[in-house]
PDB file of N, CA and C in Angstrom:
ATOM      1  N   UNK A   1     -38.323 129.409-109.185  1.00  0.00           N
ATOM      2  CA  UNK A   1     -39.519 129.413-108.350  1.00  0.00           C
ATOM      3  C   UNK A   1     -40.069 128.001-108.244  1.00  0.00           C
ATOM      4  N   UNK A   2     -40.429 127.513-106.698  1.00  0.00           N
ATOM      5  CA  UNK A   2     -41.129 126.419-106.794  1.00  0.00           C
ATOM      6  C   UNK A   2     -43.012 126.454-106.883  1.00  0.00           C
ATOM      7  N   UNK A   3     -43.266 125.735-107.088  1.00  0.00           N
ATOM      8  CA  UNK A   3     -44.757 125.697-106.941  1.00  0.00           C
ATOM      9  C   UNK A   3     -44.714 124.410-105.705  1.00  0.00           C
ATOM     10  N   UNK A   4     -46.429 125.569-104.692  1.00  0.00           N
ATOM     11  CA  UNK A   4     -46.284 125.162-103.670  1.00  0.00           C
ATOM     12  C   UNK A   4     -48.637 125.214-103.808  1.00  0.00           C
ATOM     13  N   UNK A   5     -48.413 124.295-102.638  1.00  0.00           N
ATOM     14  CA  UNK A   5     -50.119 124.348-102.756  1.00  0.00           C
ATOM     15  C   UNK A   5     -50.526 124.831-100.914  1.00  0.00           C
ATOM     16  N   UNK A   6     -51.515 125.374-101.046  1.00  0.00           N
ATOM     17  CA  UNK A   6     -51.886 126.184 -99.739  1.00  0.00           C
ATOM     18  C   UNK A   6     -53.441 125.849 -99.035  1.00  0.00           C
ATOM     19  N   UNK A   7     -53.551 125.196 -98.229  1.00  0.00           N
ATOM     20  CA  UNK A   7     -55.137 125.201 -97.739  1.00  0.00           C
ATOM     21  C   UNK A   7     -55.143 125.988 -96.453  1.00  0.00           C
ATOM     22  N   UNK A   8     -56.271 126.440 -96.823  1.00  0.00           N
ATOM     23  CA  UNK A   8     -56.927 127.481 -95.709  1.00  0.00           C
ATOM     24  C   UNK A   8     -57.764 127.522 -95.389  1.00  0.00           C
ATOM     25  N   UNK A   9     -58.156 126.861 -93.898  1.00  0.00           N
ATOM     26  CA  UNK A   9     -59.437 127.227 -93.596  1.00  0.00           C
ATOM     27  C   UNK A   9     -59.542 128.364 -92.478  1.00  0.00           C
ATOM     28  N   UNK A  10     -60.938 129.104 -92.865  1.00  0.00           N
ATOM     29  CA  UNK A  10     -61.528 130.767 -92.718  1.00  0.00           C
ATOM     30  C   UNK A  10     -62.359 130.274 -91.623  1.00  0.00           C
ATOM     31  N   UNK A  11     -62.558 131.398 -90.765  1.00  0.00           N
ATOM     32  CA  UNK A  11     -63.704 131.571 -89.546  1.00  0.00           C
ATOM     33  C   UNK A  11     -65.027 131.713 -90.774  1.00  0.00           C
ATOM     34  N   UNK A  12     -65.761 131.119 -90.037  1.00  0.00           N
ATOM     35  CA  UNK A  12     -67.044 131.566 -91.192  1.00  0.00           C
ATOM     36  C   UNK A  12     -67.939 132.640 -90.651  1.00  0.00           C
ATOM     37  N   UNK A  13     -68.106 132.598 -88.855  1.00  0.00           N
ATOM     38  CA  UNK A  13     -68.293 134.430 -88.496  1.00  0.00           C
ATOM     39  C   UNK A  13     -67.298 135.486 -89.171  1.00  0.00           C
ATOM     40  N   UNK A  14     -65.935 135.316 -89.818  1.00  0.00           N
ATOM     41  CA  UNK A  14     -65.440 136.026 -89.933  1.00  0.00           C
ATOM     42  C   UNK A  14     -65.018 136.850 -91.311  1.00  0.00           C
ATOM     43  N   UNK A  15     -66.024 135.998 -92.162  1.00  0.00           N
ATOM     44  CA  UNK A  15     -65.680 135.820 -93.454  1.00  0.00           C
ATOM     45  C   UNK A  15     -66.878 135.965 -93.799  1.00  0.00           C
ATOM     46  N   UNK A  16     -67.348 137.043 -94.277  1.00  0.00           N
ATOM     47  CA  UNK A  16     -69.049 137.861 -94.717  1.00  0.00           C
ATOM     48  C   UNK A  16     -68.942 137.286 -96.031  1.00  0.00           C
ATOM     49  N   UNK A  17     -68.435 137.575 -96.874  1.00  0.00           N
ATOM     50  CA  UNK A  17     -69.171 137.227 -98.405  1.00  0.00           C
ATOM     51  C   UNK A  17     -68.525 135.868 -98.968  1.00  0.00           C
ATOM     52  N   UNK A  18     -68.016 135.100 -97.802  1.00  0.00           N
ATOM     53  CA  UNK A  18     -67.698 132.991 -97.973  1.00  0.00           C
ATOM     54  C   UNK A  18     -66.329 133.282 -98.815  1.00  0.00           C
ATOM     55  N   UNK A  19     -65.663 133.964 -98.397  1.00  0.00           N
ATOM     56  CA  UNK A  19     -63.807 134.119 -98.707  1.00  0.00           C
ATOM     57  C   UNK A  19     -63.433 134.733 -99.897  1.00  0.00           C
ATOM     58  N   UNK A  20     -64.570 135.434-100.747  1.00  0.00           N
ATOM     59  CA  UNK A  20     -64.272 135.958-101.794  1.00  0.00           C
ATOM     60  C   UNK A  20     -63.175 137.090-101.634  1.00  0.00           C
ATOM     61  N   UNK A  21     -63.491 138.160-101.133  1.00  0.00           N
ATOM     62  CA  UNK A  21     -62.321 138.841-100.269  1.00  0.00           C
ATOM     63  C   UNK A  21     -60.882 138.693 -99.891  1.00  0.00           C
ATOM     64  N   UNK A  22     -61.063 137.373 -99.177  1.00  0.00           N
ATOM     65  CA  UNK A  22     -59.859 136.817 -98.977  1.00  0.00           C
ATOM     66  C   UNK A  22     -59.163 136.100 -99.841  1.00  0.00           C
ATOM     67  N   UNK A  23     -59.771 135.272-101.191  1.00  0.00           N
ATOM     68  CA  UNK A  23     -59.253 134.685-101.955  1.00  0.00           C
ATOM     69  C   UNK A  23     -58.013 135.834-103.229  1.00  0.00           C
ATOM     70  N   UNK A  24     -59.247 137.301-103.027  1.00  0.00           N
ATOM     71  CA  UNK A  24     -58.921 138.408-104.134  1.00  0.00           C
ATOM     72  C   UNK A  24     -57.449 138.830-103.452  1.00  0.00           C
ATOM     73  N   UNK A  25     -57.352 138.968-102.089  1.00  0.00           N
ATOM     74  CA  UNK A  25     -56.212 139.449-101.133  1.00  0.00           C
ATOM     75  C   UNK A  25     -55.342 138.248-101.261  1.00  0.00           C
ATOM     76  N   UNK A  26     -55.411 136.936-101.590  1.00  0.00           N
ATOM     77  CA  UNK A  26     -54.275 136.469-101.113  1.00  0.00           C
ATOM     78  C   UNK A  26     -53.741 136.641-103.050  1.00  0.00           C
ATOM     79  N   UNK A  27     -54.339 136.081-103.503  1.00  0.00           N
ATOM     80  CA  UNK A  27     -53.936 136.309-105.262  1.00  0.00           C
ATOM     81  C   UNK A  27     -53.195 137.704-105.042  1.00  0.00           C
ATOM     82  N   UNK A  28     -53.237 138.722-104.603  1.00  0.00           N
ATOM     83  CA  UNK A  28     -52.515 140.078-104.450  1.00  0.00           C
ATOM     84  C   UNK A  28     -50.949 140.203-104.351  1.00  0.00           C
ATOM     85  N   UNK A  29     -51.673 139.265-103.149  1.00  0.00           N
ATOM     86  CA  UNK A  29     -50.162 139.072-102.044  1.00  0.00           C
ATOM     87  C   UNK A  29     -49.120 138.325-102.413  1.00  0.00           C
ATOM     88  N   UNK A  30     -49.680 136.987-103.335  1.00  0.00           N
ATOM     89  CA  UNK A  30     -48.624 136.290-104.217  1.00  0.00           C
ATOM     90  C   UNK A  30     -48.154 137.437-105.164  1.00  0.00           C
ATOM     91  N   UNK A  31     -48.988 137.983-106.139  1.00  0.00           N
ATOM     92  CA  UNK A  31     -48.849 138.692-107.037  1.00  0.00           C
ATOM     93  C   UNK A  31     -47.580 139.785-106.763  1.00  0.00           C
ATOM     94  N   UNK A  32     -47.948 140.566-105.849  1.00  0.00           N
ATOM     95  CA  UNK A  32     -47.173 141.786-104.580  1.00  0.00           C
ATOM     96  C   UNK A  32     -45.303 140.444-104.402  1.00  0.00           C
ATOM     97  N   UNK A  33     -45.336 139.704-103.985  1.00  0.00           N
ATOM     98  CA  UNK A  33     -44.392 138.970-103.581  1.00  0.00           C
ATOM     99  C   UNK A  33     -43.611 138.805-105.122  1.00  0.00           C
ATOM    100  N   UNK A  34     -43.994 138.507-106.181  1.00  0.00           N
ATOM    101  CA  UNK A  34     -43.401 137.670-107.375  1.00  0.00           C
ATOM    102  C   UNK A  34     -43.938 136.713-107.660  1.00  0.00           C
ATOM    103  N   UNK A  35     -44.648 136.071-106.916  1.00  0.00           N
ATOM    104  CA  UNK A  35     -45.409 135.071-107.902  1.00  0.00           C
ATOM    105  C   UNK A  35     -46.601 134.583-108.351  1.00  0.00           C
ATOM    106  N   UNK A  36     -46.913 133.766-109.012  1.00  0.00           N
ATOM    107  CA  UNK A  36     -47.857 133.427-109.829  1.00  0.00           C
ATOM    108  C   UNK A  36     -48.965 132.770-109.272  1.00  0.00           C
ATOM    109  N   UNK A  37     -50.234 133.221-109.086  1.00  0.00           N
ATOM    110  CA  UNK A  37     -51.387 132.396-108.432  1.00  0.00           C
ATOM    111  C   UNK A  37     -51.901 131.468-110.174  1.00  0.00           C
ATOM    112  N   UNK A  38     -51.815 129.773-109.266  1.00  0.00           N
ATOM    113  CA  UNK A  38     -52.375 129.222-110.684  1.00  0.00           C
ATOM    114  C   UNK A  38     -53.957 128.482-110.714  1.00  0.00           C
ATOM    115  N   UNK A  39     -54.370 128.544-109.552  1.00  0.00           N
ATOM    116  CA  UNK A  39     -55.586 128.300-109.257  1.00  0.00           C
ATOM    117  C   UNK A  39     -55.911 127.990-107.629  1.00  0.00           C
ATOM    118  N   UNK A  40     -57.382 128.689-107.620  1.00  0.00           N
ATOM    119  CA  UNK A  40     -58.037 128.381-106.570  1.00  0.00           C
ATOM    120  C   UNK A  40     -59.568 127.456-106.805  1.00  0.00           C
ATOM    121  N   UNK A  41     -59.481 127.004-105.522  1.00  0.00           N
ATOM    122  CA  UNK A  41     -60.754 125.978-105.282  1.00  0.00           C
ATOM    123  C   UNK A  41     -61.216 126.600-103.852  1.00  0.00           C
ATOM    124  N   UNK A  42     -62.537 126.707-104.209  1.00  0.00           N
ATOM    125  CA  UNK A  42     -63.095 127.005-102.869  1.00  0.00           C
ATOM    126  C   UNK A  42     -63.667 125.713-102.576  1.00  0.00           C
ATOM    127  N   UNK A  43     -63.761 125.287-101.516  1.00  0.00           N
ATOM    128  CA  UNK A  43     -64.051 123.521-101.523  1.00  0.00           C
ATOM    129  C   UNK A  43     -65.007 123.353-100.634  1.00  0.00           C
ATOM    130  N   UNK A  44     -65.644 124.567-100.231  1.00  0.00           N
ATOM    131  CA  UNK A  44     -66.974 124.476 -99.293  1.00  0.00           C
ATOM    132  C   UNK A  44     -66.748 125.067 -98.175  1.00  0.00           C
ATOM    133  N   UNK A  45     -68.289 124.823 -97.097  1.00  0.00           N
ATOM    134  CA  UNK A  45     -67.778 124.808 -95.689  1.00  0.00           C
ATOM    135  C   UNK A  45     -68.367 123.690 -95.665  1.00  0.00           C
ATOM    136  N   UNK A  46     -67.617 123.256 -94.702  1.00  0.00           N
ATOM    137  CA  UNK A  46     -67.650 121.592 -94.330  1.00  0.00           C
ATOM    138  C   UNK A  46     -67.429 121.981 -92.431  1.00  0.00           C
ATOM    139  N   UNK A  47     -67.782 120.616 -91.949  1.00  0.00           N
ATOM    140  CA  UNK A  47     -68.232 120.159 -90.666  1.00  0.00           C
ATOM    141  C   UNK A  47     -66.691 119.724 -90.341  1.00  0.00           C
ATOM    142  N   UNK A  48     -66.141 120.064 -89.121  1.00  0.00           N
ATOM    143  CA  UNK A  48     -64.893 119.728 -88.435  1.00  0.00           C
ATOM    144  C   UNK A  48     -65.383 118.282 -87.478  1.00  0.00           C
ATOM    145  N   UNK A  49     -64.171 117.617 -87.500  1.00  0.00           N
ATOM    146  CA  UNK A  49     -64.066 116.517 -86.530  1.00  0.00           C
ATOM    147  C   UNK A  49     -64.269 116.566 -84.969  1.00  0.00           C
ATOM    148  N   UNK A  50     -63.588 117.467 -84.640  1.00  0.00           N
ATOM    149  CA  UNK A  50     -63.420 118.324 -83.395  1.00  0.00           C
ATOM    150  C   UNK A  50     -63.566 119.768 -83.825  1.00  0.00           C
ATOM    151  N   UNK A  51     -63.676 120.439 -82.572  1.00  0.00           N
ATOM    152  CA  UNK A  51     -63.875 122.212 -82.247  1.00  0.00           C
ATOM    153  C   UNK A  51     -62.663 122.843 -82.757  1.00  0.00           C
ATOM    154  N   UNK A  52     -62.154 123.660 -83.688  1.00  0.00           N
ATOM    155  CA  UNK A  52     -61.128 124.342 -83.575  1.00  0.00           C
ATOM    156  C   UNK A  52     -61.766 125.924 -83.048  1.00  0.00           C
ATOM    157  N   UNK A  53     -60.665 126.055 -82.013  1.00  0.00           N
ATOM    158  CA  UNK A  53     -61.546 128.121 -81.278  1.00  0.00           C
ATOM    159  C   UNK A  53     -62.991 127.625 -81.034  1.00  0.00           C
ATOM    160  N   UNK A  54     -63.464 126.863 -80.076  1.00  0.00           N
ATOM    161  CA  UNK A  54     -64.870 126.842 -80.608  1.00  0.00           C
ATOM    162  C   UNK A  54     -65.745 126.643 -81.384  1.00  0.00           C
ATOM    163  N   UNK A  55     -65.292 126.058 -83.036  1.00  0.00           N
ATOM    164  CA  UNK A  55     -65.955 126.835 -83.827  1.00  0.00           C
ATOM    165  C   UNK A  55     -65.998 124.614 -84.472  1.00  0.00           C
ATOM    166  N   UNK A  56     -67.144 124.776 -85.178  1.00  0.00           N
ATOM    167  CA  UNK A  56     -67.747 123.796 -85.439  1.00  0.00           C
ATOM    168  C   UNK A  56     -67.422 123.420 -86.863  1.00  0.00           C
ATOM    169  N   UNK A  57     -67.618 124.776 -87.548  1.00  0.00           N
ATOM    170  CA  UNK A  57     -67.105 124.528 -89.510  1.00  0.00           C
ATOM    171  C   UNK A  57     -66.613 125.668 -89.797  1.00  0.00           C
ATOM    172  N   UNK A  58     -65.824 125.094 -91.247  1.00  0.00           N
ATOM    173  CA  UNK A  58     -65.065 126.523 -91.409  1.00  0.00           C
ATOM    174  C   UNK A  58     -65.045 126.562 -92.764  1.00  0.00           C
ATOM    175  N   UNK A  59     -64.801 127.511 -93.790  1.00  0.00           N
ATOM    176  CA  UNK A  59     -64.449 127.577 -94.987  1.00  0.00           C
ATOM    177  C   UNK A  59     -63.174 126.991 -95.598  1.00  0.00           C
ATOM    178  N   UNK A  60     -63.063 126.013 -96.400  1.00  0.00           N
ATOM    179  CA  UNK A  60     -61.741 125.931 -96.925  1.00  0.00           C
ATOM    180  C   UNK A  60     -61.925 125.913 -98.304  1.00  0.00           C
ATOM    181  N   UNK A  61     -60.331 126.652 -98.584  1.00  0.00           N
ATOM    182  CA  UNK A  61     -59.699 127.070 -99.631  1.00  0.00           C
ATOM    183  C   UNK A  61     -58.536 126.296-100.050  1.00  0.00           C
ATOM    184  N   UNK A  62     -58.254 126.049-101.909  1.00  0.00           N
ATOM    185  CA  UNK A  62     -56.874 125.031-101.992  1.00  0.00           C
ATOM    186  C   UNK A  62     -56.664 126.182-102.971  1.00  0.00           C
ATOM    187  N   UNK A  63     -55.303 126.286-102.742  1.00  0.00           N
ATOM    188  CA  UNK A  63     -54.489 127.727-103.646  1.00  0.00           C
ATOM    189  C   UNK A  63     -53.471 126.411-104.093  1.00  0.00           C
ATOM    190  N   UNK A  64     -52.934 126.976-105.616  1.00  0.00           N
ATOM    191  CA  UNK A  64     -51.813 126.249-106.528  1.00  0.00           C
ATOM    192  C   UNK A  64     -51.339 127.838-106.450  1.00  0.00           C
ATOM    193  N   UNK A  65     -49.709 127.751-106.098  1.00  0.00           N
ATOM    194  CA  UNK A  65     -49.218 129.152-107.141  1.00  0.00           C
ATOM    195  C   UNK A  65     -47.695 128.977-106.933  1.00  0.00           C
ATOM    196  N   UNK A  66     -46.696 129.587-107.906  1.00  0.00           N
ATOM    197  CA  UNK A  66     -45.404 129.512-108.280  1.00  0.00           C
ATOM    198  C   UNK A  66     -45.228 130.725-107.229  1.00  0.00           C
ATOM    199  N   UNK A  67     -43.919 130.437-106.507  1.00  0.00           N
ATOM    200  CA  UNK A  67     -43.547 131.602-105.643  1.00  0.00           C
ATOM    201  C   UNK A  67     -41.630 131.341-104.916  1.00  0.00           C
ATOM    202  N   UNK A  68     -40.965 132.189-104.819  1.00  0.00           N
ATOM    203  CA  UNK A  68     -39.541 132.066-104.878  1.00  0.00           C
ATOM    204  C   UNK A  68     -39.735 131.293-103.076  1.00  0.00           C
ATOM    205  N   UNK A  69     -38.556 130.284-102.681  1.00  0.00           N
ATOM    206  CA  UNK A  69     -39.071 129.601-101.473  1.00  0.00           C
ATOM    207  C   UNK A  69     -38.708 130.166-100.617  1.00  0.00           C
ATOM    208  N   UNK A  70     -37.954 131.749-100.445  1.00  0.00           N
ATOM    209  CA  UNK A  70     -37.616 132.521 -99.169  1.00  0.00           C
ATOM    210  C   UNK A  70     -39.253 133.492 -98.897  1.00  0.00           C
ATOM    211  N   UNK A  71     -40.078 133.563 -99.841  1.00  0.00           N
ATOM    212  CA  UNK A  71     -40.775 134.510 -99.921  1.00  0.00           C
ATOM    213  C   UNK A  71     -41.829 133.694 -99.118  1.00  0.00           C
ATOM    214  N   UNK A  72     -42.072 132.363 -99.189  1.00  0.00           N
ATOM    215  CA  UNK A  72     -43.253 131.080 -98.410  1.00  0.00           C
ATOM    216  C   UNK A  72     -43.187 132.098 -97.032  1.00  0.00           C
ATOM    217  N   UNK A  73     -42.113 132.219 -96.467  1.00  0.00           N
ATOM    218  CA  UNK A  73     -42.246 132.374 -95.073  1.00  0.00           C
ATOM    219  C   UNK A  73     -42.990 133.605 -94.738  1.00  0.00           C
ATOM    220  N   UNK A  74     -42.642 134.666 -95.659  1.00  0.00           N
ATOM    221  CA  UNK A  74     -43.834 136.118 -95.287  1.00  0.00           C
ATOM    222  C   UNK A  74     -45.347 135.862 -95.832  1.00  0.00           C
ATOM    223  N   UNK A  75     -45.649 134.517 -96.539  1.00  0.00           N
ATOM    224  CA  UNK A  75     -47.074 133.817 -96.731  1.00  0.00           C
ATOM    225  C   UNK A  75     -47.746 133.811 -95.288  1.00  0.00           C
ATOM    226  N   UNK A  76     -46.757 132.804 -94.437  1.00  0.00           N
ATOM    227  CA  UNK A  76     -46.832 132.272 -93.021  1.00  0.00           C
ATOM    228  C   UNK A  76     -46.992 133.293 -91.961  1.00  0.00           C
ATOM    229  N   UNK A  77     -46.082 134.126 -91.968  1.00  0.00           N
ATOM    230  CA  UNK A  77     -46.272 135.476 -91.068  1.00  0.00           C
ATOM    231  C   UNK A  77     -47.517 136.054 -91.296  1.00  0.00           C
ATOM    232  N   UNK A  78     -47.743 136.370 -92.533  1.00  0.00           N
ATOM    233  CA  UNK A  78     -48.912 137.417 -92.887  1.00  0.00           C
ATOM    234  C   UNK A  78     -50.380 136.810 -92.041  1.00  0.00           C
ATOM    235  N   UNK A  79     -50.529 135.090 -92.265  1.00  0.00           N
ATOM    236  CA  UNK A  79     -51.762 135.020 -92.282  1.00  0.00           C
ATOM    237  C   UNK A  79     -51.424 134.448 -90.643  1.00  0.00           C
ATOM    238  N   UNK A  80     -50.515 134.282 -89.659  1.00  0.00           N
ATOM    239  CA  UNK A  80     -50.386 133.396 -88.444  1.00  0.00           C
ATOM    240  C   UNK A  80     -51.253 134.235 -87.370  1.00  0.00           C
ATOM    241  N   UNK A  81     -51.217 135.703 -87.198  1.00  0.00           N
ATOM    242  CA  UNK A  81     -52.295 136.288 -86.924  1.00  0.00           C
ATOM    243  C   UNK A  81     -53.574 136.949 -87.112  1.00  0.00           C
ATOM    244  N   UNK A  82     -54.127 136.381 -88.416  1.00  0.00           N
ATOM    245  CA  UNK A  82     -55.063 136.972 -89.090  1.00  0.00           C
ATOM    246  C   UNK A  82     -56.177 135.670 -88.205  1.00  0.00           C
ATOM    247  N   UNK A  83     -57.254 137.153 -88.449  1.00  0.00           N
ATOM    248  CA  UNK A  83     -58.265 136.349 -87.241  1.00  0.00           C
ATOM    249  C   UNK A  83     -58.951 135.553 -88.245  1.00  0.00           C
ATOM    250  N   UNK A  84     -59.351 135.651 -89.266  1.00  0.00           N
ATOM    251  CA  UNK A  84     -59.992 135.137 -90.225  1.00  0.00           C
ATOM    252  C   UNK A  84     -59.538 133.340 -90.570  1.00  0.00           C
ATOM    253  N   UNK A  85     -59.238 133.633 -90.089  1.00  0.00           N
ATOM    254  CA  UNK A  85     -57.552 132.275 -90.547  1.00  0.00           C
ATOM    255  C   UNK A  85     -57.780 131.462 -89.348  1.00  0.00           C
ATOM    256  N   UNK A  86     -58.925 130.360 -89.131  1.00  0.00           N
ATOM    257  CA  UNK A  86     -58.363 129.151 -88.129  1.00  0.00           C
ATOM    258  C   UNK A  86     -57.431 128.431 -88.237  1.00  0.00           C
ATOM    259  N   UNK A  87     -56.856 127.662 -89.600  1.00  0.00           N
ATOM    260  CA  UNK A  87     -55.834 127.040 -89.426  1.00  0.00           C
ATOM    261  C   UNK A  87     -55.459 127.008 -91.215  1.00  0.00           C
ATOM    262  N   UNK A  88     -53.991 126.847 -91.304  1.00  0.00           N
ATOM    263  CA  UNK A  88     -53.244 126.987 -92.650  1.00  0.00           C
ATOM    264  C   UNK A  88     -52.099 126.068 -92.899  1.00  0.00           C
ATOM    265  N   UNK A  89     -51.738 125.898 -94.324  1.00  0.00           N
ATOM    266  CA  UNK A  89     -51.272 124.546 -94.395  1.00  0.00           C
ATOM    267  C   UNK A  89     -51.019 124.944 -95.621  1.00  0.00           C
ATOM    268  N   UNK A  90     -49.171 125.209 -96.226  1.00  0.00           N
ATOM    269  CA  UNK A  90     -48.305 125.253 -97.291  1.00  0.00           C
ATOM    270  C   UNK A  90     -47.311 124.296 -97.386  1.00  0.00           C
ATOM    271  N   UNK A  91     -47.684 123.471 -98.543  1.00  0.00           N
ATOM    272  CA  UNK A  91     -46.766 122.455 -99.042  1.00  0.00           C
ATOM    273  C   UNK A  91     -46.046 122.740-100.572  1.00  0.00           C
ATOM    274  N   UNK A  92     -44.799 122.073-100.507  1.00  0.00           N
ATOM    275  CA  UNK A  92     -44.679 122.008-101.969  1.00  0.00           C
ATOM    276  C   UNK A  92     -45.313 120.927-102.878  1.00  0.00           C
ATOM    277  N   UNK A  93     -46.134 121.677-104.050  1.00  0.00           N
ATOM    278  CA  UNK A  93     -47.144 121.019-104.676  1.00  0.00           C
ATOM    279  C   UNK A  93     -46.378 120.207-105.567  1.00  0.00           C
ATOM    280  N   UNK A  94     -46.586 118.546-104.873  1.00  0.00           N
ATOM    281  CA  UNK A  94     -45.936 117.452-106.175  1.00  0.00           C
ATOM    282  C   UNK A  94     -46.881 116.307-106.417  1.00  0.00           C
ATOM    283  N   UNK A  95     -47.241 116.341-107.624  1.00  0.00           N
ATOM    284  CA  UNK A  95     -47.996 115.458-108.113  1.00  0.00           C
ATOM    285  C   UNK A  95     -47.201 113.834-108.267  1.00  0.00           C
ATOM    286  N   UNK A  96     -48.191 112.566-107.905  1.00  0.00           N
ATOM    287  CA  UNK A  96     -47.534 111.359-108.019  1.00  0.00           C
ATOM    288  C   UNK A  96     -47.155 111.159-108.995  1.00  0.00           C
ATOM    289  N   UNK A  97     -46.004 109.883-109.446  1.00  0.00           N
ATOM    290  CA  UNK A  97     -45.892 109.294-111.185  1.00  0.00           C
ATOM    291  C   UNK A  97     -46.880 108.480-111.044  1.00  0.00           C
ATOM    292  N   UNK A  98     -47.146 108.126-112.640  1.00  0.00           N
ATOM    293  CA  UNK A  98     -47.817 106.811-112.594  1.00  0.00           C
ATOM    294  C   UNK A  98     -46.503 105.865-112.640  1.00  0.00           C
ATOM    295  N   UNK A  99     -47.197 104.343-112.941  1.00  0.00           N
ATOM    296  CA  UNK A  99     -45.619 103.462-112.881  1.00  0.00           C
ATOM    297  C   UNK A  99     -44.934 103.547-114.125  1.00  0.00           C
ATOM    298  N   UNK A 100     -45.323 104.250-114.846  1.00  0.00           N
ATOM    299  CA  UNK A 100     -44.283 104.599-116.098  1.00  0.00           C
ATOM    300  C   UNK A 100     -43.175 106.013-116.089  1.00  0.00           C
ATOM    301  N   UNK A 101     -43.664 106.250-114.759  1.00  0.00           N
ATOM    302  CA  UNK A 101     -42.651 107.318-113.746  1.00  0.00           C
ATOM    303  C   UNK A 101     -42.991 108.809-114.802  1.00  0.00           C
ATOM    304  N   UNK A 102     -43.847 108.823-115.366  1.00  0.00           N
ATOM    305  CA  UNK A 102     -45.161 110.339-115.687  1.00  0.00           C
ATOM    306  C   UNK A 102     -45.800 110.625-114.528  1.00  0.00           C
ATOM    307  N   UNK A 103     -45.263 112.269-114.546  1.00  0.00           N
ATOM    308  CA  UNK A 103     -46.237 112.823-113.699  1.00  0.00           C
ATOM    309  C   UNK A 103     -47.514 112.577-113.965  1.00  0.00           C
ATOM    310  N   UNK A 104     -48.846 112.608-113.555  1.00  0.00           N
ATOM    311  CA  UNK A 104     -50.107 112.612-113.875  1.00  0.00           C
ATOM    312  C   UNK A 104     -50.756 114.213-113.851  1.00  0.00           C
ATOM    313  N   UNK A 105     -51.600 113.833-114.739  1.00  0.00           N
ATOM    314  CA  UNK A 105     -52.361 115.490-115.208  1.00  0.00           C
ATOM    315  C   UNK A 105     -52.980 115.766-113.686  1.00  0.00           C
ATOM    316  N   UNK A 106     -53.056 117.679-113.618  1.00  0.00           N
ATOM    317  CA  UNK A 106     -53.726 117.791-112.478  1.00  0.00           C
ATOM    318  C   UNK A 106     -54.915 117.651-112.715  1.00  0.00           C
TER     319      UNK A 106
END
């Protein structure tokens, strides 16, 4: 399994109690899939640069979690039409070295 990191930002009309809901559902869905949720950050709502849908700010979320890399893609499906979901963003989570070529603590 690789570990991969996930940001998500939420409609905030669409998201009544500020993503708690959605944070409990996606921890599920890793869980449901095989893998491991290793932390979430809710990181606010914050002010957009430009309009995404209209919409001025949105909730974002940073997910850490271990998950097999054929399984990423039913991550992607699940949330590509979820209305809640303005825009989403899964990477594989790699931390820099320092110059003694150590990873650094998260």
């Amino acid at each position: 399994m690789k570990k991969y990191e996930a940001v998500f930002i939420l409609d905030i009309r669409k998201a009544d109690d500020e993503g708690n809901a959605f944070t409990k559902e996606f921890g599920e869905l890793i869980g449901s899939l095989g893998g491991k949720l290793e932390s979430v950050t809710p990181m606010g709502r914050r002010q957009f640069t430009y309009e995404i849908d209209k919409r001025r700010a949105g909730l974002y979320f940073d997910f850490v979690f271990e998950l097999a890399a054929a399984k990423v893609k039913d991550i992607k499906e699940k949330y590509k039409l979820d209305q809640r979901v303005l825009r989403n963003m899964i990477i594989i989570y790699d931390r820099p070295a320092d110059a003694n070529g150590n990873k650094l603590a998260d």
